[in-house]
C-alpha atoms as a PDB file:
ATOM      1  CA  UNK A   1     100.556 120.014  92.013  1.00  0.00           C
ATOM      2  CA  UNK A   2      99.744 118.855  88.676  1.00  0.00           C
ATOM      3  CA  UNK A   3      98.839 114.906  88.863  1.00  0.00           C
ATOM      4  CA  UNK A   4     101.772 113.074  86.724  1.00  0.00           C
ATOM      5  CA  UNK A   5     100.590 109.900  85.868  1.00  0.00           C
ATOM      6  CA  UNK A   6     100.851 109.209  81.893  1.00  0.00           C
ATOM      7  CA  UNK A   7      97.777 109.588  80.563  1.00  0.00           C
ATOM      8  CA  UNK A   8      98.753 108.320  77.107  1.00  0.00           C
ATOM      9  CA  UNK A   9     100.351 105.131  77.314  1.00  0.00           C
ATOM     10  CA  UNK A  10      97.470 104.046  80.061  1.00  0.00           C
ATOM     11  CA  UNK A  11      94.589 105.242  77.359  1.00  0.00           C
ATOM     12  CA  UNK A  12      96.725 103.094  74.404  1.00  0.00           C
ATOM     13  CA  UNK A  13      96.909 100.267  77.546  1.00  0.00           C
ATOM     14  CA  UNK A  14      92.867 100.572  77.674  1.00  0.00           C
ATOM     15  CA  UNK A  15      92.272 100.594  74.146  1.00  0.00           C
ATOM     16  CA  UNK A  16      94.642  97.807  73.448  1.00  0.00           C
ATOM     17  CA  UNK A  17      92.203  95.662  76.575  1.00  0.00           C
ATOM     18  CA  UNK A  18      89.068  96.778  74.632  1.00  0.00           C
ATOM     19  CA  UNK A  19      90.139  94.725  71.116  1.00  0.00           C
ATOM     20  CA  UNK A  20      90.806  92.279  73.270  1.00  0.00           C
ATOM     21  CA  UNK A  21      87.667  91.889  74.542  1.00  0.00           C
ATOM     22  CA  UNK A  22      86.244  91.734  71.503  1.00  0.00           C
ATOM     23  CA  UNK A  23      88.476  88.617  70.481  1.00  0.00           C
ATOM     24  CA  UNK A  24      88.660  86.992  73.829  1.00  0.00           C
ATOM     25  CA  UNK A  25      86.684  88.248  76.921  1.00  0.00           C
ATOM     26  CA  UNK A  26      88.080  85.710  79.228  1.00  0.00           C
ATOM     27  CA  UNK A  27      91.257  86.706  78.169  1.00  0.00           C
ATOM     28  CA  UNK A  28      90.632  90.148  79.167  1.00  0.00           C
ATOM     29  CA  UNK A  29      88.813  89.495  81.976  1.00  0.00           C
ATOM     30  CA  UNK A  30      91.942  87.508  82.969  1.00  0.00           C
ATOM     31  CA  UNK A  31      94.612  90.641  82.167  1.00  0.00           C
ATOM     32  CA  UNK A  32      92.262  92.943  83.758  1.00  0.00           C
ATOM     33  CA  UNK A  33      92.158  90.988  86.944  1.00  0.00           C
ATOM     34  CA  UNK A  34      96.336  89.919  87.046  1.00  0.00           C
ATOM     35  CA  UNK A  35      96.970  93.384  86.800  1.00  0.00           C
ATOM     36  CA  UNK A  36      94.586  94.424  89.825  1.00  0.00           C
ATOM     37  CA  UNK A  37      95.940  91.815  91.760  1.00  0.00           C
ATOM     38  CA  UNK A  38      99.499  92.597  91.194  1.00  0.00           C
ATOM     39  CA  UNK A  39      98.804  96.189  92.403  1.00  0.00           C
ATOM     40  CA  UNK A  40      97.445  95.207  95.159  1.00  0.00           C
ATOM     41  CA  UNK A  41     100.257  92.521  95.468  1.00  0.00           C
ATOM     42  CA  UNK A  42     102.260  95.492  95.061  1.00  0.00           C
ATOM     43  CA  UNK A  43     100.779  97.585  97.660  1.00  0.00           C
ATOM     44  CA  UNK A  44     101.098  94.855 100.495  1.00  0.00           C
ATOM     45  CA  UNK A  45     105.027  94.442  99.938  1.00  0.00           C
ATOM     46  CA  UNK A  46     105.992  98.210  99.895  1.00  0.00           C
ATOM     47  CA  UNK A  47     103.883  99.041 102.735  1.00  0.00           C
ATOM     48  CA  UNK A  48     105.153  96.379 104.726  1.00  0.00           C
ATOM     49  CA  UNK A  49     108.867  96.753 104.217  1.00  0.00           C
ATOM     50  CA  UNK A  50     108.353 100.457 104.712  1.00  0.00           C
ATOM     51  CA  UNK A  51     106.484 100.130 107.923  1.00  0.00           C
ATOM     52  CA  UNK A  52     109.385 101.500 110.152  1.00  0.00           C
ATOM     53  CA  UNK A  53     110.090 104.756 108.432  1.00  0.00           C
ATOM     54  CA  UNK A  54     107.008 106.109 108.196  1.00  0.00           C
ATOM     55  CA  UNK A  55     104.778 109.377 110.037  1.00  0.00           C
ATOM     56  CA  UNK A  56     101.474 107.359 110.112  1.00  0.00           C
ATOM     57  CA  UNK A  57     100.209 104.213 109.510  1.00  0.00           C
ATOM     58  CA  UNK A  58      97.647 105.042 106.910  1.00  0.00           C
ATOM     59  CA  UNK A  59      99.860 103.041 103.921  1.00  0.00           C
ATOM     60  CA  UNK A  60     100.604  99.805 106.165  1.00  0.00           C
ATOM     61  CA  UNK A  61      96.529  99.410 107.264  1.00  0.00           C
ATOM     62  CA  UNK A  62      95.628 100.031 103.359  1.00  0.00           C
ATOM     63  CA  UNK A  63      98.727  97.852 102.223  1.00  0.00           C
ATOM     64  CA  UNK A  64      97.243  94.699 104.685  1.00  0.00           C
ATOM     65  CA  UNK A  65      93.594  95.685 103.300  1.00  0.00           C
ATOM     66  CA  UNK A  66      94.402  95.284  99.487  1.00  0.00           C
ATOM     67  CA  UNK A  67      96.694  91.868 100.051  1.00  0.00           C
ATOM     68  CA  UNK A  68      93.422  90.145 101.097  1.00  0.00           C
ATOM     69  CA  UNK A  69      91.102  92.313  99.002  1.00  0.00           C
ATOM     70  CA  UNK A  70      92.890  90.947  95.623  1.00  0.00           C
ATOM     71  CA  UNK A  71      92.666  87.524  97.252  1.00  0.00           C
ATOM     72  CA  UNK A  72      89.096  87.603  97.068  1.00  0.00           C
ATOM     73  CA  UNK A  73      89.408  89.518  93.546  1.00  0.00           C
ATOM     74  CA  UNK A  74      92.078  86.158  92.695  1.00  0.00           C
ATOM     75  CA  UNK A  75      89.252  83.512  93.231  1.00  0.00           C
ATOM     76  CA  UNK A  76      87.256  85.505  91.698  1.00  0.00           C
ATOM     77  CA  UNK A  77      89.354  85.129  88.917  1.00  0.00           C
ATOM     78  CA  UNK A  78      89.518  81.602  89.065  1.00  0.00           C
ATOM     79  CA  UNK A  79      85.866  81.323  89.295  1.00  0.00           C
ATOM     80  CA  UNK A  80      84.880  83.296  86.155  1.00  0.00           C
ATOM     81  CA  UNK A  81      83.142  81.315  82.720  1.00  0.00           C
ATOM     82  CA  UNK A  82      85.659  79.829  81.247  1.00  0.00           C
ATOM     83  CA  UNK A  83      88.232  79.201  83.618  1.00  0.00           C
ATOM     84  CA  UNK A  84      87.069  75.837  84.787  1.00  0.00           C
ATOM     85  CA  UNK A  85      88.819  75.335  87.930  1.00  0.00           C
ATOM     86  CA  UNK A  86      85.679  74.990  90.607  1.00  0.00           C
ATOM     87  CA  UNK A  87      83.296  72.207  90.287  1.00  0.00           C
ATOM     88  CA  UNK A  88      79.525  73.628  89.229  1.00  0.00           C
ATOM     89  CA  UNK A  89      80.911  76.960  88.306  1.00  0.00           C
ATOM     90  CA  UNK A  90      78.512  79.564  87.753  1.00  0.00           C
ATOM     91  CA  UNK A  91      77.914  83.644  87.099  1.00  0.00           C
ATOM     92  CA  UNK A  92      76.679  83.622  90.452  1.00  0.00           C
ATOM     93  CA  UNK A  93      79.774  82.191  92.096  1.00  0.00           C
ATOM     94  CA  UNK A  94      81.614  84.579  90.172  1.00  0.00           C
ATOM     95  CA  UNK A  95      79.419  87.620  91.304  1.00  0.00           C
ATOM     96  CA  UNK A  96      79.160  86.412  94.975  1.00  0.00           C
ATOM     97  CA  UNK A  97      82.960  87.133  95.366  1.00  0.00           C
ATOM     98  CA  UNK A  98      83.473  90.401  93.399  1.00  0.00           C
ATOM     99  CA  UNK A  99      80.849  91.620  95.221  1.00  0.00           C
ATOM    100  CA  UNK A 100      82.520  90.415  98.452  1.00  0.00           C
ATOM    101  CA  UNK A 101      85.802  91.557  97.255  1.00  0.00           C
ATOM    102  CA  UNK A 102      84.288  95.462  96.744  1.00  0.00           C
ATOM    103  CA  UNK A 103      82.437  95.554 100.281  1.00  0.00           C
ATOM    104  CA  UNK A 104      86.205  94.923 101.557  1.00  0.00           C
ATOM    105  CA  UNK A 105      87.350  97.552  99.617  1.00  0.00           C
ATOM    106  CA  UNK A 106      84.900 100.238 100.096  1.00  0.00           C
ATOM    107  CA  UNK A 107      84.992  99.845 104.241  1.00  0.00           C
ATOM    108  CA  UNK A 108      88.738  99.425 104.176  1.00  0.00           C
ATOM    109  CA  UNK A 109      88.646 103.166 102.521  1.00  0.00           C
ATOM    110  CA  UNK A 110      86.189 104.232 104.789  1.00  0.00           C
ATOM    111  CA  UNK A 111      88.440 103.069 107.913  1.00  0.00           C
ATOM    112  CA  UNK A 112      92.111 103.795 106.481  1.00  0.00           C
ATOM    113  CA  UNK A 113      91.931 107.564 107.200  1.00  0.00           C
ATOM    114  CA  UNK A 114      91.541 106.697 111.191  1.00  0.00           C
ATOM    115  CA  UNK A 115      95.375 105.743 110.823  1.00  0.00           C
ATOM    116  CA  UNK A 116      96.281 108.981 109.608  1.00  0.00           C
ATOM    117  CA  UNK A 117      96.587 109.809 113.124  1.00  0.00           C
ATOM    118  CA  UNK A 118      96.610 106.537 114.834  1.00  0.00           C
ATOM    119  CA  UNK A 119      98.756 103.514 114.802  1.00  0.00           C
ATOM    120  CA  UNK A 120      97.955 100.356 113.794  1.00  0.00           C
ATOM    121  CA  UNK A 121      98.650  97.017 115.307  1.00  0.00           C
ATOM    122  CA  UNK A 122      99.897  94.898 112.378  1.00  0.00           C
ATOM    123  CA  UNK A 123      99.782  91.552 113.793  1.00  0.00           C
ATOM    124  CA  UNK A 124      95.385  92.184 114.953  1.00  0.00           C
ATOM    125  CA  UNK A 125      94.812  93.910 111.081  1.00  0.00           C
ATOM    126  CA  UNK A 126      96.517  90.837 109.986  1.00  0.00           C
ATOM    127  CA  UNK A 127      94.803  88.557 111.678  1.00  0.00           C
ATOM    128  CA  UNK A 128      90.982  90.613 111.620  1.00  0.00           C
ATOM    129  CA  UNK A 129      91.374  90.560 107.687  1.00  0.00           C
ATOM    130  CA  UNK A 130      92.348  86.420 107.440  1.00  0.00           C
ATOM    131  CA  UNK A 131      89.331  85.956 109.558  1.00  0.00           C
ATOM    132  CA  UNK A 132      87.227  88.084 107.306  1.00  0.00           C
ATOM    133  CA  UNK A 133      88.191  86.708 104.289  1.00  0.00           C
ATOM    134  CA  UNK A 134      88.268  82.829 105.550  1.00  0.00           C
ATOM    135  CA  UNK A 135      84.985  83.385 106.611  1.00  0.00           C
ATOM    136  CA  UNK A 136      83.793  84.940 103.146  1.00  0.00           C
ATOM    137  CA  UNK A 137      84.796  83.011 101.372  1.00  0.00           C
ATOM    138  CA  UNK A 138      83.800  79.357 103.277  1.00  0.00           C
ATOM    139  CA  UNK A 139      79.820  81.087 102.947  1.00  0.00           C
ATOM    140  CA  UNK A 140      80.303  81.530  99.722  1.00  0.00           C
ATOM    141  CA  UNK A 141      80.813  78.134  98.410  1.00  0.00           C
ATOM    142  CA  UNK A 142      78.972  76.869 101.222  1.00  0.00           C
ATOM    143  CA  UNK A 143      75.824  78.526  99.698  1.00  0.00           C
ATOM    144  CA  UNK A 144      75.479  80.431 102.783  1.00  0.00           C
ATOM    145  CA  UNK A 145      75.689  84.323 100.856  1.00  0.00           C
ATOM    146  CA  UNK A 146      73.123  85.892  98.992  1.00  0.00           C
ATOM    147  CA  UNK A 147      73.057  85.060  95.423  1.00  0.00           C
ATOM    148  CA  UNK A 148      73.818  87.792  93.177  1.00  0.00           C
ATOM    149  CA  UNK A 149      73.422  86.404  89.573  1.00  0.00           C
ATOM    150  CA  UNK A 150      70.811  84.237  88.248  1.00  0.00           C
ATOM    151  CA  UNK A 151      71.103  82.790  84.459  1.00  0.00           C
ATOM    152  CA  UNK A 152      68.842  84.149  82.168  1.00  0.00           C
ATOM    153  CA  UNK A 153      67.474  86.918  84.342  1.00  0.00           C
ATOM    154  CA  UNK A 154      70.391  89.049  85.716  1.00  0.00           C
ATOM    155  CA  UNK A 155      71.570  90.710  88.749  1.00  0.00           C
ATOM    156  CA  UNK A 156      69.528  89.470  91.889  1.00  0.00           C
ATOM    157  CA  UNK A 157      68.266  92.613  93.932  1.00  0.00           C
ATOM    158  CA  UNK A 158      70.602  92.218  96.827  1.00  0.00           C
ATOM    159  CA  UNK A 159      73.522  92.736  94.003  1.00  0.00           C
ATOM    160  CA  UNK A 160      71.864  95.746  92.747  1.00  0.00           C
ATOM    161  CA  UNK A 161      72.011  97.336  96.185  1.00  0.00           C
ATOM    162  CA  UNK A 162      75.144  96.119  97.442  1.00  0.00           C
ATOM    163  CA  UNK A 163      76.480  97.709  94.581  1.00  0.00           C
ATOM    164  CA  UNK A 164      74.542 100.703  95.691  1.00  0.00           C
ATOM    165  CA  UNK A 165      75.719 100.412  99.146  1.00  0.00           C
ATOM    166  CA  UNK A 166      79.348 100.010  98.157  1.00  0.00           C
ATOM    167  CA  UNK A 167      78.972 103.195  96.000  1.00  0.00           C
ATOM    168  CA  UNK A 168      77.399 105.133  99.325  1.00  0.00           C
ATOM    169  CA  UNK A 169      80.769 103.735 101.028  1.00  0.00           C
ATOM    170  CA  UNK A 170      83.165 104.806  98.892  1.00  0.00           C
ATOM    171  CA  UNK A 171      81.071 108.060  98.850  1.00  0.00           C
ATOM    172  CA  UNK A 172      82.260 108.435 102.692  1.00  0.00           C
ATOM    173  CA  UNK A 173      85.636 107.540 101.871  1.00  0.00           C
ATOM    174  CA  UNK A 174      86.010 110.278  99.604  1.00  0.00           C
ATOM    175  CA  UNK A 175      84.724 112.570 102.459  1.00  0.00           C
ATOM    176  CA  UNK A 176      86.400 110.692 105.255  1.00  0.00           C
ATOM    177  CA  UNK A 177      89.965 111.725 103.030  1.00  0.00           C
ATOM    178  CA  UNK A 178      88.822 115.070 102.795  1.00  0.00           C
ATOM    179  CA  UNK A 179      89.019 115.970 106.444  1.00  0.00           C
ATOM    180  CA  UNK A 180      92.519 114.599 106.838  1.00  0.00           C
ATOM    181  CA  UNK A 181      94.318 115.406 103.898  1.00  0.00           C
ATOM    182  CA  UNK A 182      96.797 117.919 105.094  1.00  0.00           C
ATOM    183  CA  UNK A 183      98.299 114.244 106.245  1.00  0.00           C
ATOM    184  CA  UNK A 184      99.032 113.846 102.751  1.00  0.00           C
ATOM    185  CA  UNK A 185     100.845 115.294 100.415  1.00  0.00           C
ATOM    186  CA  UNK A 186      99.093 116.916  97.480  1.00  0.00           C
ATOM    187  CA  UNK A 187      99.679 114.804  94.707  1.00  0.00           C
ATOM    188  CA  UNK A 188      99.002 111.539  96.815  1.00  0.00           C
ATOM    189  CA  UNK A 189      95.633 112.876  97.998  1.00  0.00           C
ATOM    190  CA  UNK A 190      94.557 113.904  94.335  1.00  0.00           C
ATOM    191  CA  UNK A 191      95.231 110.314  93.408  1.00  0.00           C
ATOM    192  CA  UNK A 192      93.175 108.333  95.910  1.00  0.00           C
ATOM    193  CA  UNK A 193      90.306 110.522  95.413  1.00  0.00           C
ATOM    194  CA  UNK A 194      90.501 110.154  91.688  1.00  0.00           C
ATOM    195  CA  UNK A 195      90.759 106.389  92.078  1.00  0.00           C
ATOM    196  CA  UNK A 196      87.847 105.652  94.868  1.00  0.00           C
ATOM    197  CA  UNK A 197      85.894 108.084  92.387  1.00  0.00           C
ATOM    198  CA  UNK A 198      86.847 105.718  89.623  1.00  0.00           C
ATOM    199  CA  UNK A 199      85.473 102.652  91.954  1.00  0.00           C
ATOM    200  CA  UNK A 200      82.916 104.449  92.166  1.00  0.00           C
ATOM    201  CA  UNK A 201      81.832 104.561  88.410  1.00  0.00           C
ATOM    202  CA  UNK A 202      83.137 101.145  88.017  1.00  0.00           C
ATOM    203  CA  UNK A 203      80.563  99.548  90.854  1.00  0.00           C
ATOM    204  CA  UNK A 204      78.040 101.649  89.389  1.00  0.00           C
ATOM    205  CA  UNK A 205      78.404 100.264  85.819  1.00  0.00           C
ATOM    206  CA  UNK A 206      77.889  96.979  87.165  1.00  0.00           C
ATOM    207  CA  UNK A 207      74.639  97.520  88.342  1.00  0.00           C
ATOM    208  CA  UNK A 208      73.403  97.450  84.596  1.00  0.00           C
ATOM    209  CA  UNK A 209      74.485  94.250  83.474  1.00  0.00           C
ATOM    210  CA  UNK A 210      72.646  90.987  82.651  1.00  0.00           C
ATOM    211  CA  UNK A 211      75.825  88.819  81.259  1.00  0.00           C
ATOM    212  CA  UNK A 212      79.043  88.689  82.531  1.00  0.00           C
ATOM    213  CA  UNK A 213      80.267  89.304  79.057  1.00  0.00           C
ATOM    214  CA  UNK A 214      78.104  92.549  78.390  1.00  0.00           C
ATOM    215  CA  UNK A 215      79.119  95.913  77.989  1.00  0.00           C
ATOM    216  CA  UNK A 216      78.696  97.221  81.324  1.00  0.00           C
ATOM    217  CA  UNK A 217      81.103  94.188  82.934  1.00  0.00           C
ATOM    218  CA  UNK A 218      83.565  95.871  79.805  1.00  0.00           C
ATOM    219  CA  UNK A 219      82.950  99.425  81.385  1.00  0.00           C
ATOM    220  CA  UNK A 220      83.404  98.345  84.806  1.00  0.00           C
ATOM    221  CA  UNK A 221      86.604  96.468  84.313  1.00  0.00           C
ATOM    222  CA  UNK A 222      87.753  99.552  82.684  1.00  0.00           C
ATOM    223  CA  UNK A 223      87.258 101.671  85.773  1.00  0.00           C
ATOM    224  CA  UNK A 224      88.437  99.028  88.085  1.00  0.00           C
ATOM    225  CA  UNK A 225      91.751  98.975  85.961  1.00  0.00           C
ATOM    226  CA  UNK A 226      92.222 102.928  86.247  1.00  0.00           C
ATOM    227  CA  UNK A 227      91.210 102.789  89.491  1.00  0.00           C
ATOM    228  CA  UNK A 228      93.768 100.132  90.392  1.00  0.00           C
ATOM    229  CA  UNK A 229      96.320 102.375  88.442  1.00  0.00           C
ATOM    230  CA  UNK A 230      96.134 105.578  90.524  1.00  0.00           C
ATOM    231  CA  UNK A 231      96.017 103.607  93.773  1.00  0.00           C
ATOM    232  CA  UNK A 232      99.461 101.850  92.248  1.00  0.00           C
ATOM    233  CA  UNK A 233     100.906 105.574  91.363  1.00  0.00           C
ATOM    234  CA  UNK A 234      99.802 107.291  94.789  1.00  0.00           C
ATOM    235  CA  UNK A 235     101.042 104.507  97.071  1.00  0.00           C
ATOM    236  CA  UNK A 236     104.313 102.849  95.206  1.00  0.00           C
ATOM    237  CA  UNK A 237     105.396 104.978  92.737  1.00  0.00           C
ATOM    238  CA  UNK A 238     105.150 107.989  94.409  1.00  0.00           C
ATOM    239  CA  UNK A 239     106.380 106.311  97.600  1.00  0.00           C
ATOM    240  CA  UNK A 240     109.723 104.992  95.862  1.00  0.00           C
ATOM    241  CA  UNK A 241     110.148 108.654  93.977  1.00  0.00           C
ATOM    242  CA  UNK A 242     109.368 110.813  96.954  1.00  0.00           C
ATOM    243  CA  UNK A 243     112.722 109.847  99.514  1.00  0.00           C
ATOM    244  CA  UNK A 244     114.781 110.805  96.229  1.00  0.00           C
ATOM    245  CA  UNK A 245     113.027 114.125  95.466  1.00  0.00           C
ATOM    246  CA  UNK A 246     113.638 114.911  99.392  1.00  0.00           C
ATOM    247  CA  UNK A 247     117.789 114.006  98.193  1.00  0.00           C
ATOM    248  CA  UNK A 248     117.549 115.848  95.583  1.00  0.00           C
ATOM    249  CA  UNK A 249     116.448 118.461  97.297  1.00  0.00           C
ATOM    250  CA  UNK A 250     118.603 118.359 100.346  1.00  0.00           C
ATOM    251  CA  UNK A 251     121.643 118.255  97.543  1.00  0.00           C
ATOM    252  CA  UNK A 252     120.507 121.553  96.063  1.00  0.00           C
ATOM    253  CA  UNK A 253     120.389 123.491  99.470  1.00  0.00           C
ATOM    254  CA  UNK A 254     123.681 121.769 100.457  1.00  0.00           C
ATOM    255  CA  UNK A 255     125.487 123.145  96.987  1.00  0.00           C
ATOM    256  CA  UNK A 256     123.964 126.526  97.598  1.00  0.00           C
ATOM    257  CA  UNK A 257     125.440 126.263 101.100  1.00  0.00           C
ATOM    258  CA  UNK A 258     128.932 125.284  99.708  1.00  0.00           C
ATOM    259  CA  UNK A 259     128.953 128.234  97.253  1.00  0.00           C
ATOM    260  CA  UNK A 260     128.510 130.569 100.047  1.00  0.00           C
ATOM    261  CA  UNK A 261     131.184 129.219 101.550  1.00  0.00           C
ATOM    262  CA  UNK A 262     133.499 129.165  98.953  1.00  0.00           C
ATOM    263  CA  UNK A 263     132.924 133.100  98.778  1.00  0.00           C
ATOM    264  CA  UNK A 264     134.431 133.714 101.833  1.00  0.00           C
ATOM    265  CA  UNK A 265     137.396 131.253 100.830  1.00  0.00           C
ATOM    266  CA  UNK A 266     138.056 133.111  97.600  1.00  0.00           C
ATOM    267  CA  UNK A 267     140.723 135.915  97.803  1.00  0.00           C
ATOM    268  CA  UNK A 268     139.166 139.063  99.358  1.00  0.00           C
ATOM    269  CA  UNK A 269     140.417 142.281  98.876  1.00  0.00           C
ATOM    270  CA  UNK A 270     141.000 143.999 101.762  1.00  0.00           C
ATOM    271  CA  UNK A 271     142.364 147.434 102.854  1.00  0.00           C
ATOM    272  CA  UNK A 272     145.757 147.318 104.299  1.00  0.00           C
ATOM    273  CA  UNK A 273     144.836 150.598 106.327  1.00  0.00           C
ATOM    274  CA  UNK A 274     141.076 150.519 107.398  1.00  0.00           C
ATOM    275  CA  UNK A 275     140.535 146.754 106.887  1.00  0.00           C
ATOM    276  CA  UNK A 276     137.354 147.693 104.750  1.00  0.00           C
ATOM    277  CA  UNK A 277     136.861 144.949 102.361  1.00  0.00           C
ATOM    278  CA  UNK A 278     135.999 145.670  97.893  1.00  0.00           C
ATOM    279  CA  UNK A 279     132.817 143.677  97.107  1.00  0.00           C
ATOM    280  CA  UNK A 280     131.885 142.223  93.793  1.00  0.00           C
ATOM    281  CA  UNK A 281     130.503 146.133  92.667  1.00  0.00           C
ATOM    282  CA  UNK A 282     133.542 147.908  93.603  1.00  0.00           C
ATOM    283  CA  UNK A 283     132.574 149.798  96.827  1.00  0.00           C
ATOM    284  CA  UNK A 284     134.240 149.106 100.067  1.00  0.00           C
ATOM    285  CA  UNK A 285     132.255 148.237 103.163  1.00  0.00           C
ATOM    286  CA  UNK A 286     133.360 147.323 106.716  1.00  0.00           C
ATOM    287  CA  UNK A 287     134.693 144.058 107.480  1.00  0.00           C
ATOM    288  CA  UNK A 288     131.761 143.106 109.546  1.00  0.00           C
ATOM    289  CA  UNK A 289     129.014 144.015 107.037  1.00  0.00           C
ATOM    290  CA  UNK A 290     130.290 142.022 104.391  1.00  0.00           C
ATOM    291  CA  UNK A 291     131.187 138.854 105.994  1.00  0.00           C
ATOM    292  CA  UNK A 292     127.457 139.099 107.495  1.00  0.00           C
ATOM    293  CA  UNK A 293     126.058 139.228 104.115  1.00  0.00           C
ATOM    294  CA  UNK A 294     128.187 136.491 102.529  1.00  0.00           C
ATOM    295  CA  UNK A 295     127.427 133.990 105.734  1.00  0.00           C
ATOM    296  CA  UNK A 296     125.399 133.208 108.646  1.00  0.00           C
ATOM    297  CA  UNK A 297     127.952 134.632 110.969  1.00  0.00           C
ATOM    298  CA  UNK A 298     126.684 137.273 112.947  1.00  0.00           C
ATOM    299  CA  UNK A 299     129.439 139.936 115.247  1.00  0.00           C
ATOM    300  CA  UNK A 300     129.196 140.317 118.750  1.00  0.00           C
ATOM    301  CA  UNK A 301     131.878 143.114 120.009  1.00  0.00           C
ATOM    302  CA  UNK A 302     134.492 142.476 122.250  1.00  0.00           C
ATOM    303  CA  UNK A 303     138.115 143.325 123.639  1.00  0.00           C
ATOM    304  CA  UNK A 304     140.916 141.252 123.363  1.00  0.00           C
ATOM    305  CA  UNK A 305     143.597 141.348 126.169  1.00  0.00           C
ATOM    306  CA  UNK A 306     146.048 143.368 124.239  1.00  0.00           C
ATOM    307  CA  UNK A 307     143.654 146.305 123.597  1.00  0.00           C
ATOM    308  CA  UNK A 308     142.456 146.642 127.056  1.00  0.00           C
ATOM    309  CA  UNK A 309     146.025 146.819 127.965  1.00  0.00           C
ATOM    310  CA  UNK A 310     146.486 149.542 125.897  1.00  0.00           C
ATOM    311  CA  UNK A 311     143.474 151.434 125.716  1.00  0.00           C
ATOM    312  CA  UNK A 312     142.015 151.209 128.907  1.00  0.00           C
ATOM    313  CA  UNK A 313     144.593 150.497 131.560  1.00  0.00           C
ATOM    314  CA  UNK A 314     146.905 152.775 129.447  1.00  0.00           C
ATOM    315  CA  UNK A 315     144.281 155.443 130.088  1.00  0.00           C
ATOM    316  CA  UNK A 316     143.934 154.709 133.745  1.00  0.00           C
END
């Protein structure tokens, strides 16, 4: 199935972010980061209300994983040059939660397959993932995680392999998918493959850079956003189109049904002798043959009473 998000207007959206950046990077660091978060906002809400009428719990376990993944990505936010809102605000702050934010991300992918096939208790994800993140994020501004940025000389080495690491995750992700996707439709699959691929270009990008305003943070931002995009497509709007293509569909095969029907209500000529009935071509057939081709009725023979009386006990 050919993938149908709209190339176009999300290239123009890109573009559009890149000018930005070159007037105000916080600015787009900002829009970047709203519209990841809102995705993932997104995500959380329609996998949740849609937890009863589902095959699988693949969507719910991914939907609980991306509430508290663009939690971490929101104080990241908050945390970035610029934004003033923590006391002693640094890059490294700032790098210490996207990178926690991405190992989330990458093992949640890795994992979410497993509930392709197996269900998930809500309330335990719910609470596993708080934990998680509480616990993140109190080390992080408790100084107790690595530092990943250091002014003046870049990305630490632990930042440069966790982005490494995260790559190798998403790698397995990626081939985790693979083994289940006859669980998913098509299209859907195609999309999350695309976007951990994506992910994967974006982490990688960010292995380069030495200021958080740099072109590789621009280039990795850009991924992320894309990225964010085809998870947004696979997962809601696909979700909300698919139950009406299934309508639409059941509405066709009902019509066709109905016209078929309508045939056999029409006025049929008939023989008044042999009972043969004239088709649409002009030829007469038996009664039997052309009510089985114009419906799923099927003849079984029979006697009625009155014929037996006269043919049979006649005859005895």
């Amino acid at each position: 199935m050919k993938i149908k998000v709209q190339p176009l207007a999300l290239s123009v959206a890109i573009i559009l972010l890149i000018v930005c950046a070159q007037y105000n990077y916080l600015l787009f660091h900002s829009i970047s980061e709203v519209f990841s978060i809102t995705v993932g906002c997104g995500i959380f809400m329609f996998a949740w209300n849609t937890k009863d009428y589902t095959s699988n719990d693949y969507f719910q376990f991914l939907g609980i994983a991306y509430l508290f993944i663009v939690l971490l990505d929101f104080v990241h936010t908050l945390s970035y040059g610029g934004m003033e809102v923590f006391p002693d605000q640094n890059g490294n702050l700032t790098a210490q939660l996207w990178i926690a934010a991405r190992y989330l991300e990458s093992i949640s992918l890795l994992i979410s397959p497993w509930y392709l096939t197996r269900k998930l208790n809500y309330k335990l994800a719910f609470i596993a993932f708080s934990v998680i993140s509480v616990i993140t994020i109190s080390a992080i501004f408790a100084g107790f995680f690595p530092d990943c940025f250091i002014e003046g000389s870049g990305l630490t080495l632990f930042k440069k392999m966790s982005e490494y690491a995260i790559s190798t995750f998403l790698a397995a992700a990626c081939l985790n998918i693979s083994k289940n996707k006859q669980k998913l439709d098509r299209y859907t699959y195609r999309l999350i493959v695309t976007s951990i691929l994506l992910t994967i270009g974006s982490e990688l990008s960010f292995t380069f850079y030495i200021s958080l305003y740099g072109t590789s943070n621009l280039v990795g931002h850009i991924f992320k956003i894309a990225s964010f995009y085809l998870i947004y497509e696979a997962i809601i709007a696909n979700g909300l189109r698919h139950p009406y293509q299934i309508l639409a569909q059941r509405e066709e095969e009902l019509q066709l049904a109905l016209n078929e029907v309508k045939t056999l209500r029409g006025i049929i000529p008939i023989c008044m002798h042999c009972k043969k009935i004239r088709d649409t071509r002009g030829e007469w057939e038996k009664i039997e043959k052309y009510v089985s081709e114009h419906s799923h009725a099927e003849f079984s023979h029979s006697i009625c009473e009155e014929c037996l009386q006269k043919f049979h006990f006649k005859q005895a």
